[in-house]
Each structure stands twice: as C-alpha cells, then as structure tokens.
N, C-alpha and C. Protein backbone atom coordinates (compact mmCIF):
# COMPACT_ATOMS: atom_id res chain seq x y z
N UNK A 1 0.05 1.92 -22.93
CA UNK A 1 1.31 2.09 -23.61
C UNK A 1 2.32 2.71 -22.64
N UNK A 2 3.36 2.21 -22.43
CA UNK A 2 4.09 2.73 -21.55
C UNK A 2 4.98 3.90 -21.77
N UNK A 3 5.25 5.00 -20.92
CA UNK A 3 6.00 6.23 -21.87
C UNK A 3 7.84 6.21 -22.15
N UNK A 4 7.35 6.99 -23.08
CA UNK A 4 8.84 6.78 -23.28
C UNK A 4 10.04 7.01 -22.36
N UNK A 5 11.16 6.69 -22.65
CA UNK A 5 12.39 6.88 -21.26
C UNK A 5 12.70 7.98 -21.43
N UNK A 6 12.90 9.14 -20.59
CA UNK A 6 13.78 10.33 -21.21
C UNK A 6 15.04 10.95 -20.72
N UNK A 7 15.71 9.60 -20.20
CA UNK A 7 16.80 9.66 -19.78
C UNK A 7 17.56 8.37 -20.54
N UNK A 8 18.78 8.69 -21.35
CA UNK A 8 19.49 7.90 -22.02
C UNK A 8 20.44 7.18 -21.11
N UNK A 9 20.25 7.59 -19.59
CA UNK A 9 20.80 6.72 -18.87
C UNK A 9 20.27 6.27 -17.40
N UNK A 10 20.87 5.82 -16.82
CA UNK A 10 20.11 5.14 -15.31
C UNK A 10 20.70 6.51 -14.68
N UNK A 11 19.52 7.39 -14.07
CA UNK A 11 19.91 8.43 -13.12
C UNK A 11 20.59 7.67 -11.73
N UNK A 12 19.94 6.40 -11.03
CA UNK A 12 20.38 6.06 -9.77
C UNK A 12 21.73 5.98 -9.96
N UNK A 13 22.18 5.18 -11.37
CA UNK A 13 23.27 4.32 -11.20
C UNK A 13 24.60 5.47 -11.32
N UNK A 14 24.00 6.70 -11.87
CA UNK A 14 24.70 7.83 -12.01
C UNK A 14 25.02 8.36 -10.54
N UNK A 15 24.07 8.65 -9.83
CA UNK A 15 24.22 9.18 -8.47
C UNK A 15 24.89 8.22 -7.30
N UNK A 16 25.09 7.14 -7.76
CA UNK A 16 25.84 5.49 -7.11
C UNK A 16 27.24 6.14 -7.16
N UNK A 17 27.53 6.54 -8.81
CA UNK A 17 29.27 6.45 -9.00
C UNK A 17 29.28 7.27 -8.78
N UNK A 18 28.79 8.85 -8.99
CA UNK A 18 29.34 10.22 -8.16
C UNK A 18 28.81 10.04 -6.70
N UNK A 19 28.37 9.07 -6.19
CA UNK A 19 28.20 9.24 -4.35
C UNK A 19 29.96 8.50 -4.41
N UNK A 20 30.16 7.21 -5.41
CA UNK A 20 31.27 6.75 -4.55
C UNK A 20 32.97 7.53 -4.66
N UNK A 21 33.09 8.62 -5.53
CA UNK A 21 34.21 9.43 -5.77
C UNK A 21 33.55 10.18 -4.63
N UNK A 22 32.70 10.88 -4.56
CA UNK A 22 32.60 11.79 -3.37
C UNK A 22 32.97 10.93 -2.09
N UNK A 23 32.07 10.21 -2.01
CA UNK A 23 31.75 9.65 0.15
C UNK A 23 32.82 8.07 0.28
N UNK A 24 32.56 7.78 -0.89
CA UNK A 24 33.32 6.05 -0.87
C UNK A 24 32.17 5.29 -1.08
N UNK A 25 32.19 4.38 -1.81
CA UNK A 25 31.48 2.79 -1.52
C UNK A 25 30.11 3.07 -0.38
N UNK A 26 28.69 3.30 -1.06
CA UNK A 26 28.15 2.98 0.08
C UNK A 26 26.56 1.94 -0.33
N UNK A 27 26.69 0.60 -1.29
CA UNK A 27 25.63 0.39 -1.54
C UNK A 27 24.63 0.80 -1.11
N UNK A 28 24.51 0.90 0.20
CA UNK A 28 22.64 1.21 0.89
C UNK A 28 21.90 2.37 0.11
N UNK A 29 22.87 2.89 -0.21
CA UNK A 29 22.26 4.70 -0.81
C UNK A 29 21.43 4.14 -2.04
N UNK A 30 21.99 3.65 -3.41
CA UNK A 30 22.08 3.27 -4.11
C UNK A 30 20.32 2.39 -4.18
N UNK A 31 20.60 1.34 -3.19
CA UNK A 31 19.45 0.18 -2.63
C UNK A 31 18.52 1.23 -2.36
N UNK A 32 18.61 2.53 -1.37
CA UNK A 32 17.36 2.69 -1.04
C UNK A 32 16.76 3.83 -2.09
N UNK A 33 17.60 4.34 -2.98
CA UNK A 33 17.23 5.73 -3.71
C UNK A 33 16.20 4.68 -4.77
N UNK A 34 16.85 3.33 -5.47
CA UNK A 34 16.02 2.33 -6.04
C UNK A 34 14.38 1.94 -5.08
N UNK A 35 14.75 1.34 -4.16
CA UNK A 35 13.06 1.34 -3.01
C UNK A 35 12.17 2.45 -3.15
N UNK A 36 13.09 3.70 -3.15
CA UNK A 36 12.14 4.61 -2.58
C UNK A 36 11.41 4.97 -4.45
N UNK A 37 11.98 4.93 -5.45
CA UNK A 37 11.74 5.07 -7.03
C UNK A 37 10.48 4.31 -7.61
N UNK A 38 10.93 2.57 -7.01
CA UNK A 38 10.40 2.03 -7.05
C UNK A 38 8.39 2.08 -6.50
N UNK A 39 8.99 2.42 -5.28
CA UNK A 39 7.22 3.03 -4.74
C UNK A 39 6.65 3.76 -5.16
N UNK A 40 7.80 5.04 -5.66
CA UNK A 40 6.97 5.85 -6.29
C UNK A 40 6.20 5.08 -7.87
N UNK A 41 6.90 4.26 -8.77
CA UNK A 41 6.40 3.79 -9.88
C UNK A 41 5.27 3.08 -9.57
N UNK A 42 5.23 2.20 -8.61
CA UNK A 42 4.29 1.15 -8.51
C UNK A 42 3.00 1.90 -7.69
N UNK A 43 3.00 2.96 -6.54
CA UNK A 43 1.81 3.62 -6.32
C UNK A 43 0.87 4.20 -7.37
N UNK A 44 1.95 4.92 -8.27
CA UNK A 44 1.31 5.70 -9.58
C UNK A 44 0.74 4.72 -10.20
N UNK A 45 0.83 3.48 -10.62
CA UNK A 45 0.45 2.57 -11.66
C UNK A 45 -1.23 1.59 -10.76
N UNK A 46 -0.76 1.31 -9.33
CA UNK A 46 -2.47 1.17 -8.52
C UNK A 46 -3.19 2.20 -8.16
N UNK A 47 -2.71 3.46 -8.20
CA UNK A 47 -3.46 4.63 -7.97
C UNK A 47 -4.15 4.64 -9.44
N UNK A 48 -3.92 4.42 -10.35
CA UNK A 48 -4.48 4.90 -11.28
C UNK A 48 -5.49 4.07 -11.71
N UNK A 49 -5.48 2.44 -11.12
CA UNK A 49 -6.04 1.31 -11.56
C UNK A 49 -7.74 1.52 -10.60
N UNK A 50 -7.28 2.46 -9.38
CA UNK A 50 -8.64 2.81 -8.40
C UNK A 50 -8.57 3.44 -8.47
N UNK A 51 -8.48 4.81 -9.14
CA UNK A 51 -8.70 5.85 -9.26
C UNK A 51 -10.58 5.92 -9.82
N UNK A 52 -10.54 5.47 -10.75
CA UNK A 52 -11.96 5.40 -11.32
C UNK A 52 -13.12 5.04 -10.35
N UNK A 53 -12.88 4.21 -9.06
CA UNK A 53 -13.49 3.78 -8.24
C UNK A 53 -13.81 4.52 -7.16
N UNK A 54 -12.89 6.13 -7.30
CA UNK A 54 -12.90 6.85 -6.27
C UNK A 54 -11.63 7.00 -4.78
N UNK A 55 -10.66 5.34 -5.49
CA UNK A 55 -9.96 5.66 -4.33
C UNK A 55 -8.50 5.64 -4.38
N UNK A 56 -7.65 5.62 -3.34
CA UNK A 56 -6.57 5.80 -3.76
C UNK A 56 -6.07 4.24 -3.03
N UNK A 57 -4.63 3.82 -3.21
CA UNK A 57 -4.62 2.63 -2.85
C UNK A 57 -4.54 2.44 -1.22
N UNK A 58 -4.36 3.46 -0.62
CA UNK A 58 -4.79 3.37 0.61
C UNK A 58 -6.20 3.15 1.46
N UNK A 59 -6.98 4.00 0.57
CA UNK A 59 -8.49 3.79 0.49
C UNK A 59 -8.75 1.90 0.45
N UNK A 60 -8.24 1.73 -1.00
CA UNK A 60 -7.99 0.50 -1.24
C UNK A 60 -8.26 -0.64 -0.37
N UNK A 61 -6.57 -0.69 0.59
CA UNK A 61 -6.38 -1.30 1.61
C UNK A 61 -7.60 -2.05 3.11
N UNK A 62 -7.99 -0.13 3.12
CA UNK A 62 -8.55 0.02 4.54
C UNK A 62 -9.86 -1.03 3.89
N UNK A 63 -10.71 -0.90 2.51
CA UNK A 63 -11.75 -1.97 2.21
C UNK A 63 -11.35 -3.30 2.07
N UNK A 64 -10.28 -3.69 1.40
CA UNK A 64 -9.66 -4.83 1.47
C UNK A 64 -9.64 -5.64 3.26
N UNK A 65 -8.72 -4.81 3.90
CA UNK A 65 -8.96 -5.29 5.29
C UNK A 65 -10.74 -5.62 5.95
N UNK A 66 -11.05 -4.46 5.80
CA UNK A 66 -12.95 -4.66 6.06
C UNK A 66 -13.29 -5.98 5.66
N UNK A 67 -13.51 -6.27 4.26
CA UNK A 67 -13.89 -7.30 3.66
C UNK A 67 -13.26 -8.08 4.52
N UNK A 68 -11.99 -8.93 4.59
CA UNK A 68 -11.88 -9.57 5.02
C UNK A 68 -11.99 -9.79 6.41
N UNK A 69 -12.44 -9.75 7.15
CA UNK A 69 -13.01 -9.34 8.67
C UNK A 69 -14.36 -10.18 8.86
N UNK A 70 -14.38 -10.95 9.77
CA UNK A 70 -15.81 -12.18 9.47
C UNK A 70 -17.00 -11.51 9.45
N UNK A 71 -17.23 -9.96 9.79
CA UNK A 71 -18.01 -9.32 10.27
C UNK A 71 -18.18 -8.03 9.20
N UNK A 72 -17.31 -7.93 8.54
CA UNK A 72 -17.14 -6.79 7.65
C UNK A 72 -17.13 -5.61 8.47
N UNK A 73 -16.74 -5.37 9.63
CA UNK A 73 -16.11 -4.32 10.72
C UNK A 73 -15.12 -4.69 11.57
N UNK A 74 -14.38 -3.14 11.58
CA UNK A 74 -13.20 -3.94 12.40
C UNK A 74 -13.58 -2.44 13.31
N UNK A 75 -13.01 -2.23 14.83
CA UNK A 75 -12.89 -1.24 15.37
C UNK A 75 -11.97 0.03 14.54
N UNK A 76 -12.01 1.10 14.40
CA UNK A 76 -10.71 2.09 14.05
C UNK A 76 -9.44 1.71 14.42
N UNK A 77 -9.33 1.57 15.90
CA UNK A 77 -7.72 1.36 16.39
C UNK A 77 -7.29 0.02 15.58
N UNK A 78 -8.20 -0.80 15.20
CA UNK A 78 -7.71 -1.97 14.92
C UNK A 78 -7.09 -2.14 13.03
N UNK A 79 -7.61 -0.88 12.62
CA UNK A 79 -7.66 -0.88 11.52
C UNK A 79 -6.15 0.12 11.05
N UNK A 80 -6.10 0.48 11.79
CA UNK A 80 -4.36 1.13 12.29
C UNK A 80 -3.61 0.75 12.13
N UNK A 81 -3.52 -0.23 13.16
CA UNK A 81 -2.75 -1.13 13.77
C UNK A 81 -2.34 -2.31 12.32
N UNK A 82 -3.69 -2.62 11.75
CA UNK A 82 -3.42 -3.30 10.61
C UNK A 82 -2.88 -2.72 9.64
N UNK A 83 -3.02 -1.53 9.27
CA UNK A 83 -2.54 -1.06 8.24
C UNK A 83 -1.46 -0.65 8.84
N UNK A 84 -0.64 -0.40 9.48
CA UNK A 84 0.31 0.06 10.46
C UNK A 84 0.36 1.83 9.75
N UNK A 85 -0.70 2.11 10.10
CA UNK A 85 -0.29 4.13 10.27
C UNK A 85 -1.59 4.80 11.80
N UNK A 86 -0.84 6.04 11.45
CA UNK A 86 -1.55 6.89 12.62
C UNK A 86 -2.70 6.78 12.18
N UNK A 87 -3.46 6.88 13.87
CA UNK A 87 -5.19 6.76 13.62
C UNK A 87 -5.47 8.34 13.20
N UNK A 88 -5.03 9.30 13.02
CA UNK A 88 -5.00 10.18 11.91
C UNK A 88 -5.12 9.69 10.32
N UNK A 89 -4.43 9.27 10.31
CA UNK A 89 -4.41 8.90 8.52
C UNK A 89 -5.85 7.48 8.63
N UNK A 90 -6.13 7.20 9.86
CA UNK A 90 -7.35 6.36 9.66
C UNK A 90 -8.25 7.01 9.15
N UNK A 91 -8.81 7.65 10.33
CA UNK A 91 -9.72 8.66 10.13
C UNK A 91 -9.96 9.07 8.95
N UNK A 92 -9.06 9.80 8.46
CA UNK A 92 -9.02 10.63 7.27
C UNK A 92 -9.37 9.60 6.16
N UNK A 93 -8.91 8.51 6.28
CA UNK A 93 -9.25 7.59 5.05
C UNK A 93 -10.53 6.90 5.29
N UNK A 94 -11.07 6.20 6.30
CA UNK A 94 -12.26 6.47 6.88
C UNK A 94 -13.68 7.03 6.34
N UNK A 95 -13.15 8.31 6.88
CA UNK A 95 -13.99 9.57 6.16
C UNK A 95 -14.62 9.68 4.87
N UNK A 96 -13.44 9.90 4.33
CA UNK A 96 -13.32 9.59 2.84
C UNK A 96 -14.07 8.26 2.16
N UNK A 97 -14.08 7.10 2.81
CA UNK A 97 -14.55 6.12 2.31
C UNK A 97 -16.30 6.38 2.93
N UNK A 98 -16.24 6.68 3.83
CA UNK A 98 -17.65 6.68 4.33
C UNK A 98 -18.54 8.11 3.34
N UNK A 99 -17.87 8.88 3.15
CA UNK A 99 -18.43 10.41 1.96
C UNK A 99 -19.18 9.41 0.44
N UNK A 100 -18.06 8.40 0.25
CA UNK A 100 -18.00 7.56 -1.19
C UNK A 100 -19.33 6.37 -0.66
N UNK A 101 -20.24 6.55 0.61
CA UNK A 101 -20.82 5.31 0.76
C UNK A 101 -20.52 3.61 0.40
N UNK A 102 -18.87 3.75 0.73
CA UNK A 102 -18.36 1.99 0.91
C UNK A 102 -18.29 1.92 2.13
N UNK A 103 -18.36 3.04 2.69
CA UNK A 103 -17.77 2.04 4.63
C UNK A 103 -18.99 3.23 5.41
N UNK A 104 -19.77 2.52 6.24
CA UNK A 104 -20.43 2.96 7.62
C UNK A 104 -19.57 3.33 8.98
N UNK A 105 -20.06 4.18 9.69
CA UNK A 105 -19.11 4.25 10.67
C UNK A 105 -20.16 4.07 11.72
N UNK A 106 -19.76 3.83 12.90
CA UNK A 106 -21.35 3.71 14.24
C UNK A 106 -20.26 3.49 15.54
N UNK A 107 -20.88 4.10 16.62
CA UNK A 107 -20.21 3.73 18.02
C UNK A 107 -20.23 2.48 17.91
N UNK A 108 -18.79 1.34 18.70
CA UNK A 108 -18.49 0.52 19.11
C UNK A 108 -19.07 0.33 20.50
N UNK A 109 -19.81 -0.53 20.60
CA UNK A 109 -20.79 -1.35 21.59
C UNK A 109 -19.75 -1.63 22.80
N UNK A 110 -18.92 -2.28 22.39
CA UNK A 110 -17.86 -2.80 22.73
C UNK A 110 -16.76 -1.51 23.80
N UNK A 111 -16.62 -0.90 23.33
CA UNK A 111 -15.72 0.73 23.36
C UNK A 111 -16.51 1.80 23.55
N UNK A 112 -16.89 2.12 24.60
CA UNK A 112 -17.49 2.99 24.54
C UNK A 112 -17.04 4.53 23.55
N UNK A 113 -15.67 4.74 23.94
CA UNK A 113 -15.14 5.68 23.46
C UNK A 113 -14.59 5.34 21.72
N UNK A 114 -14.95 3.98 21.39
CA UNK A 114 -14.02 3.56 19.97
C UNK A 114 -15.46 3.51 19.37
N UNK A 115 -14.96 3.66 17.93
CA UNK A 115 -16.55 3.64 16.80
C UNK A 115 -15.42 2.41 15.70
N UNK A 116 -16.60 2.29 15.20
CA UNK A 116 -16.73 1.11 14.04
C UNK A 116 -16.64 1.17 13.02
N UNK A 117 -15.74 0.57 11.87
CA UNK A 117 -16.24 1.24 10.29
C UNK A 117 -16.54 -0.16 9.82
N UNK A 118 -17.32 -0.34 9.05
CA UNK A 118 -18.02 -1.86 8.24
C UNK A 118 -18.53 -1.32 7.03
N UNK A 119 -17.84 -2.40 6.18
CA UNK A 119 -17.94 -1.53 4.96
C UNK A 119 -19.01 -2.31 4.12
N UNK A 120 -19.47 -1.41 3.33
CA UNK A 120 -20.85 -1.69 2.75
C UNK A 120 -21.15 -2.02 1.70
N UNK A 121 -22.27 -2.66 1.17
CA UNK A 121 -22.73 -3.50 0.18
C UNK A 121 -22.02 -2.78 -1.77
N UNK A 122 -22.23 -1.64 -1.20
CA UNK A 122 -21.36 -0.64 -3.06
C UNK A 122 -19.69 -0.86 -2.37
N UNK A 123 -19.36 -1.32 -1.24
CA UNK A 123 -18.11 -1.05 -1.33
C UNK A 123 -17.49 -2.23 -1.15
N UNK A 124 -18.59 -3.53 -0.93
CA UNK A 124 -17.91 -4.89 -1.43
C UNK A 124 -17.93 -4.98 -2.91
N UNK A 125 -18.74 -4.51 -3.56
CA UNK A 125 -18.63 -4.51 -5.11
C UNK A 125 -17.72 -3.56 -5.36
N UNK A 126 -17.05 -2.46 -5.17
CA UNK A 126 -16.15 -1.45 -5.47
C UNK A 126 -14.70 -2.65 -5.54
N UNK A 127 -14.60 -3.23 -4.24
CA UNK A 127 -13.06 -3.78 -3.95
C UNK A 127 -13.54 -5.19 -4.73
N UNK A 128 -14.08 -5.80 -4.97
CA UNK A 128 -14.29 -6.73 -6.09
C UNK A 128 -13.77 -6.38 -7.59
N UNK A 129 -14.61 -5.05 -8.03
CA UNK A 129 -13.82 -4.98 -9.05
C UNK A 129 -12.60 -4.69 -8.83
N UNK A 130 -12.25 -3.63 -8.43
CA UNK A 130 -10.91 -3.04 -7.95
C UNK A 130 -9.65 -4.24 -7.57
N UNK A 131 -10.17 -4.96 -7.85
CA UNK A 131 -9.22 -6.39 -7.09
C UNK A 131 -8.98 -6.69 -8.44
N UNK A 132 -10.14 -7.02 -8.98
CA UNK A 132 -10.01 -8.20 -10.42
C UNK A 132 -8.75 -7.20 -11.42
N UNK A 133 -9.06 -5.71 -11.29
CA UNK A 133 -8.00 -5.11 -12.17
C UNK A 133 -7.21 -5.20 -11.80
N UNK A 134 -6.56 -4.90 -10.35
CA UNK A 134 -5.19 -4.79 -9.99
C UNK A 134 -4.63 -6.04 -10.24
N UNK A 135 -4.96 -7.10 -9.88
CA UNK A 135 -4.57 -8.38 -9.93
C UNK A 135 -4.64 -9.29 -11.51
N UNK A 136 -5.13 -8.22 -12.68
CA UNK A 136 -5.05 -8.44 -13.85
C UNK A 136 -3.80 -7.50 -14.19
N UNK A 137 -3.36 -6.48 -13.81
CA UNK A 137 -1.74 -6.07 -14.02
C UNK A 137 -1.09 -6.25 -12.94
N UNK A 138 -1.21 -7.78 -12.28
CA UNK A 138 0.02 -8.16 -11.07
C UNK A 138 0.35 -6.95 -10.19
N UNK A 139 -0.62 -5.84 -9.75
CA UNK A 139 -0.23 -4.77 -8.95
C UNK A 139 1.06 -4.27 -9.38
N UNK A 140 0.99 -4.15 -10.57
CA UNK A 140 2.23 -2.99 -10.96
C UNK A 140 3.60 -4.18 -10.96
N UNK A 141 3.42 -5.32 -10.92
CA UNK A 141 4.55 -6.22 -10.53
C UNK A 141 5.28 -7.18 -11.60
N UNK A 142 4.01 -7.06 -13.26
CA UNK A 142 4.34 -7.72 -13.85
C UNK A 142 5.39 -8.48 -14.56
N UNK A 143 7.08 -7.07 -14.64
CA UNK A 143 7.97 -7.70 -14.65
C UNK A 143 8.43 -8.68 -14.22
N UNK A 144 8.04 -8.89 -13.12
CA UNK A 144 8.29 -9.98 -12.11
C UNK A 144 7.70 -11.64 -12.11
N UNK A 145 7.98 -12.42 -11.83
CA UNK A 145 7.37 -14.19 -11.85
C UNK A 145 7.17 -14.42 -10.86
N UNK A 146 6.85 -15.34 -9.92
CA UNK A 146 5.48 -15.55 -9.06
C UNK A 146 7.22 -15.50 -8.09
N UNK A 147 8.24 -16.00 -8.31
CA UNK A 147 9.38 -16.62 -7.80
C UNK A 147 10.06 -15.50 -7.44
N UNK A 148 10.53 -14.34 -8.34
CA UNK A 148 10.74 -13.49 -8.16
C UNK A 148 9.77 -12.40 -6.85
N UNK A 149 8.80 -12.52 -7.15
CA UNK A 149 7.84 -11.74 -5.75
C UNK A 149 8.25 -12.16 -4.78
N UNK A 150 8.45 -13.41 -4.50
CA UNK A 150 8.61 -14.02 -3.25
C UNK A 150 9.80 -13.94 -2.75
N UNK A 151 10.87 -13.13 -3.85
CA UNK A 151 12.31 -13.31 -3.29
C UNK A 151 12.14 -11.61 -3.02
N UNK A 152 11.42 -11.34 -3.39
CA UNK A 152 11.19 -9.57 -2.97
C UNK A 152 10.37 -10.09 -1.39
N UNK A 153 9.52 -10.41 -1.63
CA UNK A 153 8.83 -10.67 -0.09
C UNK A 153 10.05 -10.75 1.07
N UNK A 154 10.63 -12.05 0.39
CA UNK A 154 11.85 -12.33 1.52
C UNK A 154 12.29 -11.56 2.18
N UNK A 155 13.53 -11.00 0.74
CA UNK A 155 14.29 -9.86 0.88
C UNK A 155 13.94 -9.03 1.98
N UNK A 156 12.82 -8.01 1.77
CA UNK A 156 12.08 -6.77 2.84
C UNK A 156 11.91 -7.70 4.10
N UNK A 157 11.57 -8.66 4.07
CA UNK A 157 11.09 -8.66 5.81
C UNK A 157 12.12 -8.49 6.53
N UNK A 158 13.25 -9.12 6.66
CA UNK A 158 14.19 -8.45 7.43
C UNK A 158 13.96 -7.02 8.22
N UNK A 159 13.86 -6.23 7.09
CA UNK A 159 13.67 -5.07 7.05
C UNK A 159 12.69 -4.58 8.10
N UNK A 160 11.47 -5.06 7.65
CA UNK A 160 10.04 -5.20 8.26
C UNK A 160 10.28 -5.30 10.59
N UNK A 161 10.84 -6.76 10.23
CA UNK A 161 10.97 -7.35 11.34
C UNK A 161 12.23 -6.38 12.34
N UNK A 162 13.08 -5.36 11.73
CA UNK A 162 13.63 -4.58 12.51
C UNK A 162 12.95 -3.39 12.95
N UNK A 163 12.25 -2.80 11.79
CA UNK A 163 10.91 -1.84 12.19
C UNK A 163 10.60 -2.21 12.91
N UNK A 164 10.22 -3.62 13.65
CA UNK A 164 9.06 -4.27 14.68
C UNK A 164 7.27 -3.84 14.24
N UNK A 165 7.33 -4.02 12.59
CA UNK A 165 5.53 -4.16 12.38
C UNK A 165 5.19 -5.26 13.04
N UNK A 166 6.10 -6.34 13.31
CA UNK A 166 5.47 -7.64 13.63
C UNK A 166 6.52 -8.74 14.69
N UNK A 167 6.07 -9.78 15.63
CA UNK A 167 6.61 -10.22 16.06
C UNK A 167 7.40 -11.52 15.22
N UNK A 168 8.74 -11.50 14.89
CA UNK A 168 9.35 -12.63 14.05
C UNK A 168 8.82 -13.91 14.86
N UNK A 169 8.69 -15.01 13.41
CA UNK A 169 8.22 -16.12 14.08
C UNK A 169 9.36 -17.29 14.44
C-alpha cells in the first residue's frame, strides 16, 4: 500500500519558483533536486525488495555481475571497474557477501597480488529469487512503460558519457 502524501504540494516545484525570484531561471537545479529524490525513492523501494535476502541493492549488483561472468568469478579490480566504485566499497561489499556465504573469495592465480570473488551455489539461488521480485515490481519503475524506460535510458547517457564511465560508441 503506498503511503500517504504529506505534502499538499510539490516541495521541488516550490523550491524551482523561490530559486527563480531569488537566483533567476535555472532549470538544472530543479532537474537535479528531482534525480537526486528520485534515487532516493527507487533505492528505498529495491532495498526493501532484498532486504529479506540479506542484501542491499548494491550487494545485489556485485552477485548479479558474478552470475553473469562465464566462470561465476570475476577478479576484485574487475568488479570495480564494473560496478564503477572504489575498490573500497568492493571490498566492503565483498565481505559482506562472503559473511552471508553467496560469494567465495581465494587468491587470483592469475595476480599474484589480486584475489577472486565467485559467487556461490546459496548465492545463485539468492539473486534468482531476488531477480524474479524486483523484476515483478519493474525495479521500482512501474509508473513507467517499457518506452518510457528507454527514453530515461537515453536521456542519462549523455550524462554518463561526460562522466567518462564508458567509451561513446
């Protein structure tokens, strides 16, 4: 059941018209105070969908990536790099997944100095279920039509592609 509103009006759209008597005209403010609202709504709503599973949607991710990996291991750095954050916040999530027995960790053969996480038989069944729910409430997206996602996809890469997560094609 979704909760009730307890604002009889749009706070952004409020802080839009007193930014533009104060500063002037500045859509971006407006655009990003919405982005940044937005994440917050939609983390709360997959955090809560893996929560029961033990993880958070970052947790999430790092098994999602595993799984898909022909090997069900990827090196650490590589798992970084994919998720694009510090091998700090790897680690730490890592950890965490390896405490929950979904992911193994072992020296990299390969690296002497790099270790391995491959995630494990309770934690291909963890992101199995964990998939079938999220993807039974469209990851928090349901307002949205398959058409609409994709014009959100669009939209951000720009965005994306000035960050430099990725080389434009």
């Amino acid at each position: 059941m979704p909760k009730p509103l307890s604002l009889p009006f749009d706070p952004i759209a409020r802080a839009d018209e007193l930014w533009k008597q104060r500063w002037g005209s500045v859509p971006a403010m407006g655009a990003i105070t919405s982005i940044m609202r937005a994440q917050q709504i939609l983390l709360a709503e997959v955090d809560a969908v893996v929560k029961p599973y033990g993880l958070t949607f970052a947790r999430y991710e790092a098994l999602v990536l595993l799984s898909f990996s022909k090997a069900g291991e990827l090196p650490m750095s590589k798992i970084g790099e994919r998720l694009m954050v510090h091998p700090t916040s790897v680690t730490n999530t890592v950890d965490r997944l390896v405490r929950s027995g979904l992911v193994d960790k072992r020296p990299n053969p390969k690296d002497g100095r790099g270790t391995l996480a491959s995630i494990t038989d309770k934690g291909r069944e963890v992101v199995e279920e964990a998939t079938r729910e999220l993807m039974a409430m469209d990851f928090g997206l349901g307002v949205y039509d398959a058409e609409e996602c994709g014009e959100i996809f669009a939209m951000l890469r720009p965005l994306r592609v000035a960050a430099q997560d990725f080389a434009d094609e």
